[in-house]
PDB file of N, CA and C in Angstrom:
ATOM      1  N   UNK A   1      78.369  92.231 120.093  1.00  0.00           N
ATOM      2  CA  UNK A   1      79.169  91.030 120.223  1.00  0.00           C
ATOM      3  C   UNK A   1      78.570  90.142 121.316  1.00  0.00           C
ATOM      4  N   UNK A   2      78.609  88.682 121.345  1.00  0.00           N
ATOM      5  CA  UNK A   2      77.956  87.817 122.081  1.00  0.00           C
ATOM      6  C   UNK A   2      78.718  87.738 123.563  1.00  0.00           C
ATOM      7  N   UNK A   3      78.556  87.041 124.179  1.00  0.00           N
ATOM      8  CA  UNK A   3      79.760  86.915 125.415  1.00  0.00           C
ATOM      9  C   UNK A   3      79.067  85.385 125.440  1.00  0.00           C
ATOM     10  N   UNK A   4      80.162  84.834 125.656  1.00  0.00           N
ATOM     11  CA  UNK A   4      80.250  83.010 125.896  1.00  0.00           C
ATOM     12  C   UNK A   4      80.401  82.697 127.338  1.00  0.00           C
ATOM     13  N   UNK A   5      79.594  81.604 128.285  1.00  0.00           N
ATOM     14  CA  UNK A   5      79.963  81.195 129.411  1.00  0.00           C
ATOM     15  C   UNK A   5      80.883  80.509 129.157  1.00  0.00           C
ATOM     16  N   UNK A   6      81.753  80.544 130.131  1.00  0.00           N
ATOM     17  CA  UNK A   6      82.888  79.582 130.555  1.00  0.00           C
ATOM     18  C   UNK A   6      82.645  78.185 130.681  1.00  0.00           C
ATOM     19  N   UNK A   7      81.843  78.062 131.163  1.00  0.00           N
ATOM     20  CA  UNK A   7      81.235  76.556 131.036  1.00  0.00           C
ATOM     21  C   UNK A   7      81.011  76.191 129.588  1.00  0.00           C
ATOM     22  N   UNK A   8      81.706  75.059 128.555  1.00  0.00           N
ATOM     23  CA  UNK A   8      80.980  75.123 127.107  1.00  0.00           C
ATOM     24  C   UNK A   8      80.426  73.778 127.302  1.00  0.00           C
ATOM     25  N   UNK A   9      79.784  72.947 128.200  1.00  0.00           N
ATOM     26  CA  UNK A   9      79.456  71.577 128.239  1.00  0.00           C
ATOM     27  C   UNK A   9      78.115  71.426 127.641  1.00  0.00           C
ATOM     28  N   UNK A  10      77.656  70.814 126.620  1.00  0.00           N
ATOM     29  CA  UNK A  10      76.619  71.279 125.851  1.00  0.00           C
ATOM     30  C   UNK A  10      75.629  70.828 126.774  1.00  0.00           C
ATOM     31  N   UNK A  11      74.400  71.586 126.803  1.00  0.00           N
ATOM     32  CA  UNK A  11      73.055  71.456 127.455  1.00  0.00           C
ATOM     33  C   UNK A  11      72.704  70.425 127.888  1.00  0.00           C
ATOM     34  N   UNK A  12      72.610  69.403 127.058  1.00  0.00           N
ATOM     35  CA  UNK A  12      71.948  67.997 127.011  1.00  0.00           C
ATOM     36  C   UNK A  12      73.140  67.515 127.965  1.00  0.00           C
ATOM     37  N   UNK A  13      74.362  67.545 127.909  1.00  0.00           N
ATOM     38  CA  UNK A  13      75.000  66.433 129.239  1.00  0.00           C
ATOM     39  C   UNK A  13      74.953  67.038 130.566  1.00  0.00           C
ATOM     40  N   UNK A  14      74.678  68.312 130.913  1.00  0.00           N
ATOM     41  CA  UNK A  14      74.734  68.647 132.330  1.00  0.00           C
ATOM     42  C   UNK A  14      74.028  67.902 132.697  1.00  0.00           C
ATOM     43  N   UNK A  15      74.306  67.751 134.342  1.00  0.00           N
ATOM     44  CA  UNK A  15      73.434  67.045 134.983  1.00  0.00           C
ATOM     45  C   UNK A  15      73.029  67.851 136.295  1.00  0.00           C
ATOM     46  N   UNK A  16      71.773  67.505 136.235  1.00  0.00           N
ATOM     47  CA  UNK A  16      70.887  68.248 137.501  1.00  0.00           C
ATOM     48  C   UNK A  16      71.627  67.759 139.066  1.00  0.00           C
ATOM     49  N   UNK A  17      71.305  68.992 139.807  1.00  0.00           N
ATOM     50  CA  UNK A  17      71.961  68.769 140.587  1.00  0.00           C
ATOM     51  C   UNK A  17      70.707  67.601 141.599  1.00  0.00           C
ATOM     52  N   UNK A  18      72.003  67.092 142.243  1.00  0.00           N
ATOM     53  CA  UNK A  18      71.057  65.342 143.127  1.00  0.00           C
ATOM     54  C   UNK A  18      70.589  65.882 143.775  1.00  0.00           C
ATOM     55  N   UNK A  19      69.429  65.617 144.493  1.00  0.00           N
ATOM     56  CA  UNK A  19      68.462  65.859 145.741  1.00  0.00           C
ATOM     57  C   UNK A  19      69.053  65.933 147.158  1.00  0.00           C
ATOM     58  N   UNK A  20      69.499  66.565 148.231  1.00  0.00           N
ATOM     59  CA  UNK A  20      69.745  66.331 149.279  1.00  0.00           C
ATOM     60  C   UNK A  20      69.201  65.560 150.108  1.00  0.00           C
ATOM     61  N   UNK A  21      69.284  64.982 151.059  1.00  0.00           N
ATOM     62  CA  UNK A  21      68.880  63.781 151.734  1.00  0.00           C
ATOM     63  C   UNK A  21      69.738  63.710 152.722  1.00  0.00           C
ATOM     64  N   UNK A  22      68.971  64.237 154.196  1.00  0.00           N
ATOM     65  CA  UNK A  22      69.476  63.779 155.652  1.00  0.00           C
ATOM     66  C   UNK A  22      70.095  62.667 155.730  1.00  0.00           C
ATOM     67  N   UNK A  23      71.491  62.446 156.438  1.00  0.00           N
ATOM     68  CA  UNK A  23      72.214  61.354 156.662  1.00  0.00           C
ATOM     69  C   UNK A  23      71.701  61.222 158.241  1.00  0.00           C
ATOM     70  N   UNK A  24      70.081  60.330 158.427  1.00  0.00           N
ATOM     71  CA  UNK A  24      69.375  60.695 159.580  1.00  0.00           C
ATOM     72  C   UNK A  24      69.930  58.868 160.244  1.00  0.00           C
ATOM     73  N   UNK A  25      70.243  58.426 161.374  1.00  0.00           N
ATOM     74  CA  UNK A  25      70.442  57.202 161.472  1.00  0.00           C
ATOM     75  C   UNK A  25      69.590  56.121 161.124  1.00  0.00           C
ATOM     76  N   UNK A  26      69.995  55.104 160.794  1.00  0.00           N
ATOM     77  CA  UNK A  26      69.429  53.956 160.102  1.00  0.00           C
ATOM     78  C   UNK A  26      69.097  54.030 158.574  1.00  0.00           C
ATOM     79  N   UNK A  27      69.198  55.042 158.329  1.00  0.00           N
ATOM     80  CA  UNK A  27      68.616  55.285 156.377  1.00  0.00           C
ATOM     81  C   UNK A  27      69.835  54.564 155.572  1.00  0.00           C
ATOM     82  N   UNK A  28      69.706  53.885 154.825  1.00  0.00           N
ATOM     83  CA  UNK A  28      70.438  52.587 154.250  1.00  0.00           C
ATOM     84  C   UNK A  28      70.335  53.428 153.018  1.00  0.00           C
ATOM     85  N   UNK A  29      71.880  53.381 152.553  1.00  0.00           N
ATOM     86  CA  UNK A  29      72.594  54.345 151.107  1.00  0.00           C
ATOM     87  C   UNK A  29      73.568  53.128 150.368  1.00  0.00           C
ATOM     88  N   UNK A  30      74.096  53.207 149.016  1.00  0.00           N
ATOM     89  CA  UNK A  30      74.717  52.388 148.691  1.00  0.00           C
ATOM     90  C   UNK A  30      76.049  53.400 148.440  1.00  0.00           C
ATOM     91  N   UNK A  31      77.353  53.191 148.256  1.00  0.00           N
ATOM     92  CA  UNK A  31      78.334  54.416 147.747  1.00  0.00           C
ATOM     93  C   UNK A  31      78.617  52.847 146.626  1.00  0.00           C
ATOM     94  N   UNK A  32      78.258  54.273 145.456  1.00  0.00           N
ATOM     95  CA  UNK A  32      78.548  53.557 144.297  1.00  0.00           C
ATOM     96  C   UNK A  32      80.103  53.300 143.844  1.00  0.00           C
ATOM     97  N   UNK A  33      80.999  53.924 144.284  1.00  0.00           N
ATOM     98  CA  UNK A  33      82.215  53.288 143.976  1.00  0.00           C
ATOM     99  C   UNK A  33      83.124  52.119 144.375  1.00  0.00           C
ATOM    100  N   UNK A  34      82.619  51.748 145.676  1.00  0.00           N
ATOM    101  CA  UNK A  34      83.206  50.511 146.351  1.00  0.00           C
ATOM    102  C   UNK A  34      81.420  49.625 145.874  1.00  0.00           C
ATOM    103  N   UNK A  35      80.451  50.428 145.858  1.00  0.00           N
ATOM    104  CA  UNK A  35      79.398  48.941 146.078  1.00  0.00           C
ATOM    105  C   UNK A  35      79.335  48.886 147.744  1.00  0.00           C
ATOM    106  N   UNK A  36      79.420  49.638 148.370  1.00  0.00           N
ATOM    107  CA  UNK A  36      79.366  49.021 149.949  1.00  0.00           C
ATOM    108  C   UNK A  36      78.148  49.830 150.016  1.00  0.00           C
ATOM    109  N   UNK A  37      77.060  49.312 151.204  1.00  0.00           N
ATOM    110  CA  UNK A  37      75.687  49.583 150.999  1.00  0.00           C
ATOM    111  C   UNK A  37      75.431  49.028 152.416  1.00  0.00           C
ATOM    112  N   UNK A  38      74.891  49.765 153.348  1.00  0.00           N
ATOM    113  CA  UNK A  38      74.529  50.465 155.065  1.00  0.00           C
ATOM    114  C   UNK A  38      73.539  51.312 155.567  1.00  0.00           C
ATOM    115  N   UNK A  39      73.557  51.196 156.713  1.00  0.00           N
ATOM    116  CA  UNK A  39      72.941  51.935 157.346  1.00  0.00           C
ATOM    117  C   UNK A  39      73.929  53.131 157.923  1.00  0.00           C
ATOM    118  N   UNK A  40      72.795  54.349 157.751  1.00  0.00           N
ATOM    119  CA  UNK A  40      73.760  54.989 158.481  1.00  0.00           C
ATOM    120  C   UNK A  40      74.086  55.056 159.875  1.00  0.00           C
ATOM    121  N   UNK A  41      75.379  55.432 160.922  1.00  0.00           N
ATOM    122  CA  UNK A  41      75.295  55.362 161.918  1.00  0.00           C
ATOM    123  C   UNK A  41      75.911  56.183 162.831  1.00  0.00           C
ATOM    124  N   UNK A  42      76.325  57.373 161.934  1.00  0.00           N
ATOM    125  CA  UNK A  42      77.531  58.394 162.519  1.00  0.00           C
ATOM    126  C   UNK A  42      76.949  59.467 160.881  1.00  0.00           C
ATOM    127  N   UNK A  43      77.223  60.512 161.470  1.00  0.00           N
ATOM    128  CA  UNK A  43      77.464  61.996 160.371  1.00  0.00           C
ATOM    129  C   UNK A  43      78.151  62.650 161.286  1.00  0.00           C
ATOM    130  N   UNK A  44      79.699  63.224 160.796  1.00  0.00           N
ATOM    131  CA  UNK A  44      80.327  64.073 161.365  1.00  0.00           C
ATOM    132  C   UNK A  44      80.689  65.191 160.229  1.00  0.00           C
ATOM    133  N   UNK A  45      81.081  65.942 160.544  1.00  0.00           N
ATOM    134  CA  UNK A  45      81.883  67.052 159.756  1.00  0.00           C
ATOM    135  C   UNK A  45      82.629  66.717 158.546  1.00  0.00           C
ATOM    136  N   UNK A  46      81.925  66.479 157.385  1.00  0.00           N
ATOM    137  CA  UNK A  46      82.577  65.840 156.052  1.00  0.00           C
ATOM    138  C   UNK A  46      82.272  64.593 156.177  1.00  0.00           C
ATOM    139  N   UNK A  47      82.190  64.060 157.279  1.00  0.00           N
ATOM    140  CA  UNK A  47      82.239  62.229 156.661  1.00  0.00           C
ATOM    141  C   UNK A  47      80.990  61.700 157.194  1.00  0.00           C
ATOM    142  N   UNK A  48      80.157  60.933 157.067  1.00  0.00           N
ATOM    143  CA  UNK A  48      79.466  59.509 156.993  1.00  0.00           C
ATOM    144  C   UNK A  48      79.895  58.508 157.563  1.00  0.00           C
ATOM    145  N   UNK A  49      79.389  57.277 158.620  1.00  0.00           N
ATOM    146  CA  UNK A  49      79.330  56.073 158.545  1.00  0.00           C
ATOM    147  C   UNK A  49      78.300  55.192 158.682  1.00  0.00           C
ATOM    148  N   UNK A  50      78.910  54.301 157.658  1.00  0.00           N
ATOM    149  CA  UNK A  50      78.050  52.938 157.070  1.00  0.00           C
ATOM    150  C   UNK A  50      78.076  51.739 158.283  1.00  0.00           C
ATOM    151  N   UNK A  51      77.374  51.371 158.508  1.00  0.00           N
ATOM    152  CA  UNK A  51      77.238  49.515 159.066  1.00  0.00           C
ATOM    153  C   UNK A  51      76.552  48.971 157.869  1.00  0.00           C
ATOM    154  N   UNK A  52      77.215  47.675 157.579  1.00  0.00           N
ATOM    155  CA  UNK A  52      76.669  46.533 156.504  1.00  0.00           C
ATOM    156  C   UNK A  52      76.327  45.777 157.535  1.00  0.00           C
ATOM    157  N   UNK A  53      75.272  44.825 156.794  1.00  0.00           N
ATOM    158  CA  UNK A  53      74.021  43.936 157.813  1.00  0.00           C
ATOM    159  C   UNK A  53      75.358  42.998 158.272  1.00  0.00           C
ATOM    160  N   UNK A  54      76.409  42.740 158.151  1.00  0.00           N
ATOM    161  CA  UNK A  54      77.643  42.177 158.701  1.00  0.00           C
ATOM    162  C   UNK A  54      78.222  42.854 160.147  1.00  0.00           C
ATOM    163  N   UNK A  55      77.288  43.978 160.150  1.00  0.00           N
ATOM    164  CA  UNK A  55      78.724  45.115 161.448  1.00  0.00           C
ATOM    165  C   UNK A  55      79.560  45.529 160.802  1.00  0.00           C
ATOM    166  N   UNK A  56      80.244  45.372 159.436  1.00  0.00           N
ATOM    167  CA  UNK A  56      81.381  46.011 159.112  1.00  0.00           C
ATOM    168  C   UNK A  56      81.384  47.608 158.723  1.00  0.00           C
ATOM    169  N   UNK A  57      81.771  48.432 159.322  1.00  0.00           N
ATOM    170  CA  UNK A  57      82.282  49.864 159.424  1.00  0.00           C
ATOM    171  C   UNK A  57      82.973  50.375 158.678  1.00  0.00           C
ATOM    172  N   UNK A  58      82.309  51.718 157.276  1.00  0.00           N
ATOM    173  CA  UNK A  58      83.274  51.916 156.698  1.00  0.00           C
ATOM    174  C   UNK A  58      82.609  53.779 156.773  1.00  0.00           C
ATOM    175  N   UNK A  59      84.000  54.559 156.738  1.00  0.00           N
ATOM    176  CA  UNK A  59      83.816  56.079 156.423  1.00  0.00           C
ATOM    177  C   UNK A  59      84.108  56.673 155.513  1.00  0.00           C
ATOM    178  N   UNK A  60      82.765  57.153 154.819  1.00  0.00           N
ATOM    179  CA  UNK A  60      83.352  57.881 153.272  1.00  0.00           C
ATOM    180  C   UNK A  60      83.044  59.632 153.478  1.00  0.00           C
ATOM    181  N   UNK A  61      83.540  60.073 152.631  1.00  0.00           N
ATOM    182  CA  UNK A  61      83.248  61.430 152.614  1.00  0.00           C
ATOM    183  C   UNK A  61      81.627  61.948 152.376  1.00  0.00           C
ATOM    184  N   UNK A  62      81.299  63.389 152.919  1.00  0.00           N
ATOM    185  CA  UNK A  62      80.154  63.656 152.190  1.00  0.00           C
ATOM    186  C   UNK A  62      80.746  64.498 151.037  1.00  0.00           C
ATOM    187  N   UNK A  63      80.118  63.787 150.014  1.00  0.00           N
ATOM    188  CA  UNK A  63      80.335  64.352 148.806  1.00  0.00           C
ATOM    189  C   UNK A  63      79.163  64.776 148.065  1.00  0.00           C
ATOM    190  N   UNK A  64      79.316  65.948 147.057  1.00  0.00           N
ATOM    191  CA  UNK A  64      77.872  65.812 146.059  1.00  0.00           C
ATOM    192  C   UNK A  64      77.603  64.681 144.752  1.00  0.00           C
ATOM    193  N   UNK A  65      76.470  63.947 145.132  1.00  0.00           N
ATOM    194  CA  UNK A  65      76.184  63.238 144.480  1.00  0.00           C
ATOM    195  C   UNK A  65      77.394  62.077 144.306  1.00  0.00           C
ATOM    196  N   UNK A  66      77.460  61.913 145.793  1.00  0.00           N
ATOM    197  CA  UNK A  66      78.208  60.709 146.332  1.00  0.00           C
ATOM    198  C   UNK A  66      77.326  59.120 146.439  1.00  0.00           C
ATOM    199  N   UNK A  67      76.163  58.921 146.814  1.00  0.00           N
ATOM    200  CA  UNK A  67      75.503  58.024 147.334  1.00  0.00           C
ATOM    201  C   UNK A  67      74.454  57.512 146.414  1.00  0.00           C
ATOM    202  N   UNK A  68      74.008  56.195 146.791  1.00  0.00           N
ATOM    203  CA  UNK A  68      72.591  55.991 145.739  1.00  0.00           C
ATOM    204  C   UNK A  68      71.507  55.506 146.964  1.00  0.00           C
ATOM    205  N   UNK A  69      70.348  55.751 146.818  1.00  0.00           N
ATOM    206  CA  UNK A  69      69.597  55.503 147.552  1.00  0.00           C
ATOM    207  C   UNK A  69      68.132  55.284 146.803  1.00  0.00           C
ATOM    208  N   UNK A  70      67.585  54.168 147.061  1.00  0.00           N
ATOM    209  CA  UNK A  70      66.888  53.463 146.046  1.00  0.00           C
ATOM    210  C   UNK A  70      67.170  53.312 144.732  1.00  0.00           C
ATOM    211  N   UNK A  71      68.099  53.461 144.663  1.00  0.00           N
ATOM    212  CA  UNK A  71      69.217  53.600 142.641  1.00  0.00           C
ATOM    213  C   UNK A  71      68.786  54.966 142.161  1.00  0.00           C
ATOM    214  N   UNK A  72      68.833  55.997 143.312  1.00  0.00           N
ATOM    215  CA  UNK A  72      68.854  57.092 142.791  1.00  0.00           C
ATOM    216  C   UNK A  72      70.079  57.962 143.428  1.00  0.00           C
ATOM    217  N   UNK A  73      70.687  58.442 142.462  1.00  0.00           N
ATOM    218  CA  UNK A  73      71.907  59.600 142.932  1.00  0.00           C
ATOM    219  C   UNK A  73      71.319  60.506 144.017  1.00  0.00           C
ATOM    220  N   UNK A  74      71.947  61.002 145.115  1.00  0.00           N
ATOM    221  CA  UNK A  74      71.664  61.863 146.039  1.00  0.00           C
ATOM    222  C   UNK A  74      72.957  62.365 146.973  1.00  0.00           C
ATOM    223  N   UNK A  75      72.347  63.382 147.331  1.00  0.00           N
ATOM    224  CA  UNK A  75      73.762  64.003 147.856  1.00  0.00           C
ATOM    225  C   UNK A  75      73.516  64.032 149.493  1.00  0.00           C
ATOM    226  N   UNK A  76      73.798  63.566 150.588  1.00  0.00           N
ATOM    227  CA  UNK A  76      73.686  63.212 151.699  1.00  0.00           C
ATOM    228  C   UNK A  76      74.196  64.842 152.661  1.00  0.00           C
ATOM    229  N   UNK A  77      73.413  65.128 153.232  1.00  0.00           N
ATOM    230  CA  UNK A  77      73.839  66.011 154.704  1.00  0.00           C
ATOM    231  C   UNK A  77      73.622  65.804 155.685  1.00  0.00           C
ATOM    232  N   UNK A  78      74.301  66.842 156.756  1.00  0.00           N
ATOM    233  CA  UNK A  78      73.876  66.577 158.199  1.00  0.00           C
ATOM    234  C   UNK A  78      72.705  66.512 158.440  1.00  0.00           C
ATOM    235  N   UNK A  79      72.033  66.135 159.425  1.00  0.00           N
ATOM    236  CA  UNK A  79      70.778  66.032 159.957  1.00  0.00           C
ATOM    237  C   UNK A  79      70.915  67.476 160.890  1.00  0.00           C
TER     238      UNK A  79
END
């Protein structure tokens, strides 16, 4: 008898997991759900912060395959 993974998401839509990428200061990320797009200027414990070429300050979570960076998906960590 066969045994089935639990996972049934067919082959072709998984998606690879994003590249990690130091949240090192100054490295400029976009978070694709607001569109807000910074430098970085803070990494704490779960969260990120952005400066826009404005000064404006925003904190998002680190998430996987939260960020785009050169229009590529990536998943941001501590330095």
């Amino acid at each position: 008898m066969r045994s089935y993974s639990a996972d049934l998401t067919p082959p072709w839509k998984k998606q690879a997991p994003a590249p990690e990428v130091p949240a090192d200061p100054g490295l400029v990320v976009e978070e694709p759900g607001t569109g807000f797009c910074g430098a970085v200027i803070r990494c704490e414990a779960g969260t990120v912060t952005l400066e826009d070429r404005f000064g404006k300050h925003r904190v998002f979570p680190l998430e996987p395959r939260g960020f785009l960076l050169e229009g590529r998906v990536v998943t941001l960590v501590r330095p």
